[in-house]
C-alpha atoms as a PDB file:
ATOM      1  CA  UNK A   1     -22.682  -4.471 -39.622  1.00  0.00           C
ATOM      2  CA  UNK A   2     -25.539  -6.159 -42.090  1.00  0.00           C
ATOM      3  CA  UNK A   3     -28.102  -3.960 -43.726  1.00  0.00           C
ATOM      4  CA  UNK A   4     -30.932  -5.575 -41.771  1.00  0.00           C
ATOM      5  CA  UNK A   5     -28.948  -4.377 -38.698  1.00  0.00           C
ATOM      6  CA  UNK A   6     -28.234  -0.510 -39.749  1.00  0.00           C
ATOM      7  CA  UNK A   7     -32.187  -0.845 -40.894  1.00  0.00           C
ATOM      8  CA  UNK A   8     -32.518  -1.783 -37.101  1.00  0.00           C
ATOM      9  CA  UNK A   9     -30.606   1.245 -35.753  1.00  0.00           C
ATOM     10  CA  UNK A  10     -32.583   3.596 -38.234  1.00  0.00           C
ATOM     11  CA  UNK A  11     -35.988   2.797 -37.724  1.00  0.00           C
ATOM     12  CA  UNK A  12     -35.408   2.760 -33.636  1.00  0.00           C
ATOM     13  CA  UNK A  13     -34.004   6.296 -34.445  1.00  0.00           C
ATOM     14  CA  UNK A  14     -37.021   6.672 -36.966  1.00  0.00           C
ATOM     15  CA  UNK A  15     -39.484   6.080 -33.816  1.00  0.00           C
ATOM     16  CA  UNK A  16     -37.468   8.338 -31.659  1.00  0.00           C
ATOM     17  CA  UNK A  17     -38.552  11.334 -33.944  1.00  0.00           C
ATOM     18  CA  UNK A  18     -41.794  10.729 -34.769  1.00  0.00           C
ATOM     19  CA  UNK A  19     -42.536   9.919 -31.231  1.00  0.00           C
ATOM     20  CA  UNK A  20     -40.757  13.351 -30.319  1.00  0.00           C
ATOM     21  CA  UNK A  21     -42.868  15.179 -33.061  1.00  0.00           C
ATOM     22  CA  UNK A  22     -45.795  13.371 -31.553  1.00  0.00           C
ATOM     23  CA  UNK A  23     -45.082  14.083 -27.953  1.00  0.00           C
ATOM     24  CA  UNK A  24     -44.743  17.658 -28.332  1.00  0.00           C
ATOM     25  CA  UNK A  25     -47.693  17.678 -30.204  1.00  0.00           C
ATOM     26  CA  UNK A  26     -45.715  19.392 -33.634  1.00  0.00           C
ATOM     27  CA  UNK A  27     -46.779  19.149 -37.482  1.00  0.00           C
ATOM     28  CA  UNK A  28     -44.584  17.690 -40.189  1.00  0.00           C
ATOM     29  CA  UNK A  29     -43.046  20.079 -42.330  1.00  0.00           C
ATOM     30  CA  UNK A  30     -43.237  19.268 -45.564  1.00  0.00           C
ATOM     31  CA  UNK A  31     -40.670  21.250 -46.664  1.00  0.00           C
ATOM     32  CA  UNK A  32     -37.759  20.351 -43.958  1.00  0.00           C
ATOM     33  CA  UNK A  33     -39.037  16.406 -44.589  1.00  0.00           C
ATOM     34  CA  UNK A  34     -37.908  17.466 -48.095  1.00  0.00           C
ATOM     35  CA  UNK A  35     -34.779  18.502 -47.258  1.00  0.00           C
ATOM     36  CA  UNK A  36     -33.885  15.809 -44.871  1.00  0.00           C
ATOM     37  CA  UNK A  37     -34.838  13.664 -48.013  1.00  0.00           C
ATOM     38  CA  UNK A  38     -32.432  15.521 -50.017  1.00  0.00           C
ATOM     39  CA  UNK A  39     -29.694  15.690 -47.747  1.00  0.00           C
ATOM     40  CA  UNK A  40     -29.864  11.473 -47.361  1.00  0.00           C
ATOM     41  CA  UNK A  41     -30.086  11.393 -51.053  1.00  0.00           C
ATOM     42  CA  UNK A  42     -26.865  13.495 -51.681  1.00  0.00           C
ATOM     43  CA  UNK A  43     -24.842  11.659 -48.934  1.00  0.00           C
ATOM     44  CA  UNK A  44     -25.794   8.745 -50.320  1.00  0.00           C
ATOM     45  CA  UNK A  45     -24.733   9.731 -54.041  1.00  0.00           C
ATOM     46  CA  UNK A  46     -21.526  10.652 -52.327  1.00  0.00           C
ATOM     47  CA  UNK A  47     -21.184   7.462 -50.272  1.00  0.00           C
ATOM     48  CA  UNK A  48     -21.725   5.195 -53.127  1.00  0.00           C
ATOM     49  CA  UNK A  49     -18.480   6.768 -54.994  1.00  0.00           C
ATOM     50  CA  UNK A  50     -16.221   5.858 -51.830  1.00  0.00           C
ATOM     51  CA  UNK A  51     -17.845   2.774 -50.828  1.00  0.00           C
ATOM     52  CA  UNK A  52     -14.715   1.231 -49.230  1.00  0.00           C
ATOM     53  CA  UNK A  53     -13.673   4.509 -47.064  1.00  0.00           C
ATOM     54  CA  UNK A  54     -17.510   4.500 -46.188  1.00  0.00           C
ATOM     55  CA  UNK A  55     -17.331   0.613 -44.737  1.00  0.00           C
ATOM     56  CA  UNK A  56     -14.088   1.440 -43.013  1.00  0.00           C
ATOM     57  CA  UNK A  57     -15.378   3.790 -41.129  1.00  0.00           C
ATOM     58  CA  UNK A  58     -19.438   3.108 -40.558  1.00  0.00           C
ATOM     59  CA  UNK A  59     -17.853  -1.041 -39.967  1.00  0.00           C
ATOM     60  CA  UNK A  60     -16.486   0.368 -36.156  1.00  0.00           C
ATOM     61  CA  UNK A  61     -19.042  -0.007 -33.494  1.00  0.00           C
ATOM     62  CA  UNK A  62     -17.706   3.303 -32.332  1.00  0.00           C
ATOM     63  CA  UNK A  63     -19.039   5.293 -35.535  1.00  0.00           C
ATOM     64  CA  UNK A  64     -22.128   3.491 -34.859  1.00  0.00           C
ATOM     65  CA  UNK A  65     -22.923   3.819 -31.424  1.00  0.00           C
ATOM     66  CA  UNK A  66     -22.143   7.415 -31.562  1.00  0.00           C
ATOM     67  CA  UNK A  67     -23.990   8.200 -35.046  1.00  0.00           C
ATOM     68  CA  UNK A  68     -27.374   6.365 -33.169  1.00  0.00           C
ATOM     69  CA  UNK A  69     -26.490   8.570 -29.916  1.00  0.00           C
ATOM     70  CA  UNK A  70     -26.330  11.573 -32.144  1.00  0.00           C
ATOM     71  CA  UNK A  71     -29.252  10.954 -34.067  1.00  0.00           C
ATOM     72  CA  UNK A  72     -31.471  10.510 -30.380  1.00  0.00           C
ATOM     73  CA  UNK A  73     -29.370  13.370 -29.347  1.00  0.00           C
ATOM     74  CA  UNK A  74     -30.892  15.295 -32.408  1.00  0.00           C
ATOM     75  CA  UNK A  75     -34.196  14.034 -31.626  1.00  0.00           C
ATOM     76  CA  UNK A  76     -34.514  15.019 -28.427  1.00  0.00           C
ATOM     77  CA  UNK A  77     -33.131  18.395 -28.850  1.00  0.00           C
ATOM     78  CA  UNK A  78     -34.934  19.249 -31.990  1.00  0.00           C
ATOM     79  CA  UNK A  79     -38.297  18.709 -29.755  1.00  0.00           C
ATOM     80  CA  UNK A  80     -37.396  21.045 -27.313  1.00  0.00           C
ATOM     81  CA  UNK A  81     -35.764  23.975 -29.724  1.00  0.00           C
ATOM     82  CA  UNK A  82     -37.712  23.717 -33.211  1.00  0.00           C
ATOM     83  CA  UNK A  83     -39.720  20.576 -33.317  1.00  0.00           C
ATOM     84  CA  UNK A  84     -41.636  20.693 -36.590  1.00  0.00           C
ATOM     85  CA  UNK A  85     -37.992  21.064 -38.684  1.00  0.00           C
ATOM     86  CA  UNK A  86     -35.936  19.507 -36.762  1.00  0.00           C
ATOM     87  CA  UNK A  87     -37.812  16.552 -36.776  1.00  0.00           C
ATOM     88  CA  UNK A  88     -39.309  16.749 -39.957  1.00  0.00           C
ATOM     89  CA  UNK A  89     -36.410  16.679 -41.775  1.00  0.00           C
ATOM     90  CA  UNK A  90     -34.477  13.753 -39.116  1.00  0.00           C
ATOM     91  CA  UNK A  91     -37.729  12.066 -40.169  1.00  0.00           C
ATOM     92  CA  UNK A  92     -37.413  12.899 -44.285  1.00  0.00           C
ATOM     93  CA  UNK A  93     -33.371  11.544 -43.960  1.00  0.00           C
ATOM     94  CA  UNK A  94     -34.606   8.280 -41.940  1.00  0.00           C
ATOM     95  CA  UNK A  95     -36.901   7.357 -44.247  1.00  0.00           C
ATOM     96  CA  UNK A  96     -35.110   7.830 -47.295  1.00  0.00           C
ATOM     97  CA  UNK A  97     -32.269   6.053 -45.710  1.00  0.00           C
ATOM     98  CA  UNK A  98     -34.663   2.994 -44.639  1.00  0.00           C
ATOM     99  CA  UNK A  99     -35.990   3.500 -48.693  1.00  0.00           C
ATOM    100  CA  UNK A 100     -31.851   2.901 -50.111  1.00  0.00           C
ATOM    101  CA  UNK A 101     -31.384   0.347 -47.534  1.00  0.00           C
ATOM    102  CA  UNK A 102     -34.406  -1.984 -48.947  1.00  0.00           C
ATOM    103  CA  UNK A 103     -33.526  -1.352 -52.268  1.00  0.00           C
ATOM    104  CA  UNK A 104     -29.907  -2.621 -51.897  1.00  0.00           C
ATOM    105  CA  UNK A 105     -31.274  -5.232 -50.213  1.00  0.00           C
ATOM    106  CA  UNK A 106     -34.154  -5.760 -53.188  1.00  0.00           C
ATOM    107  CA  UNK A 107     -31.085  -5.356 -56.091  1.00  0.00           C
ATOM    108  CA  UNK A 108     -28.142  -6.972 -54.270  1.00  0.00           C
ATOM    109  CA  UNK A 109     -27.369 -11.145 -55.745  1.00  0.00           C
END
């Protein structure tokens, strides 16, 4: 899968929590957007040291399709049981993912 196409998957995610956080009318936490920042930038730092074992598994439309499913899963849940973290922080770890992706993209030859 290219990076333009995970960006793909992750901002249709993105809009699935922020139009959950708007539908149910929440605020954004700055705090859990913080930590869902955090958490994207440690599996990230982790990710980057086993690059290889990474691609073999995100590379499987499987992983994918069910990672996406998940994260709408989350999404949807998270508005009904605690909206402002829940979706602060899937919001916080989608845009800090969307931020690595265009800087690999910006860096990369």
């Amino acid at each position: 899968m290219s990076l333009l196409s995970d960006g793909a998957l992750a901002l249709l995610a993105l809009g699935a929590f922020a139009g959950a956080l708007v539908a149910v009318d929440a605020r954004l936490s700055l705090p859990f957007f913080a930590l869902g920042v955090a958490g994207t930038a440690a599996f990230e730092a982790v990710a980057f040291r086993n690059t290889e074992t990474v691609r073999y598994y995100w590379e499987r439309p499987v992983t994918q399709l069910a990672t996406f499913t998940l994260g709408i899963a989350t999404a949807a849940v998270g508005a009904a049981v605690a909206p402002s973290s829940i979706l602060s922080a899937g919001i916080g770890a989608l845009g800090a993912y969307l931020v690595v992706l265009v800087a690999v993209l910006v860096t990369r030859d």
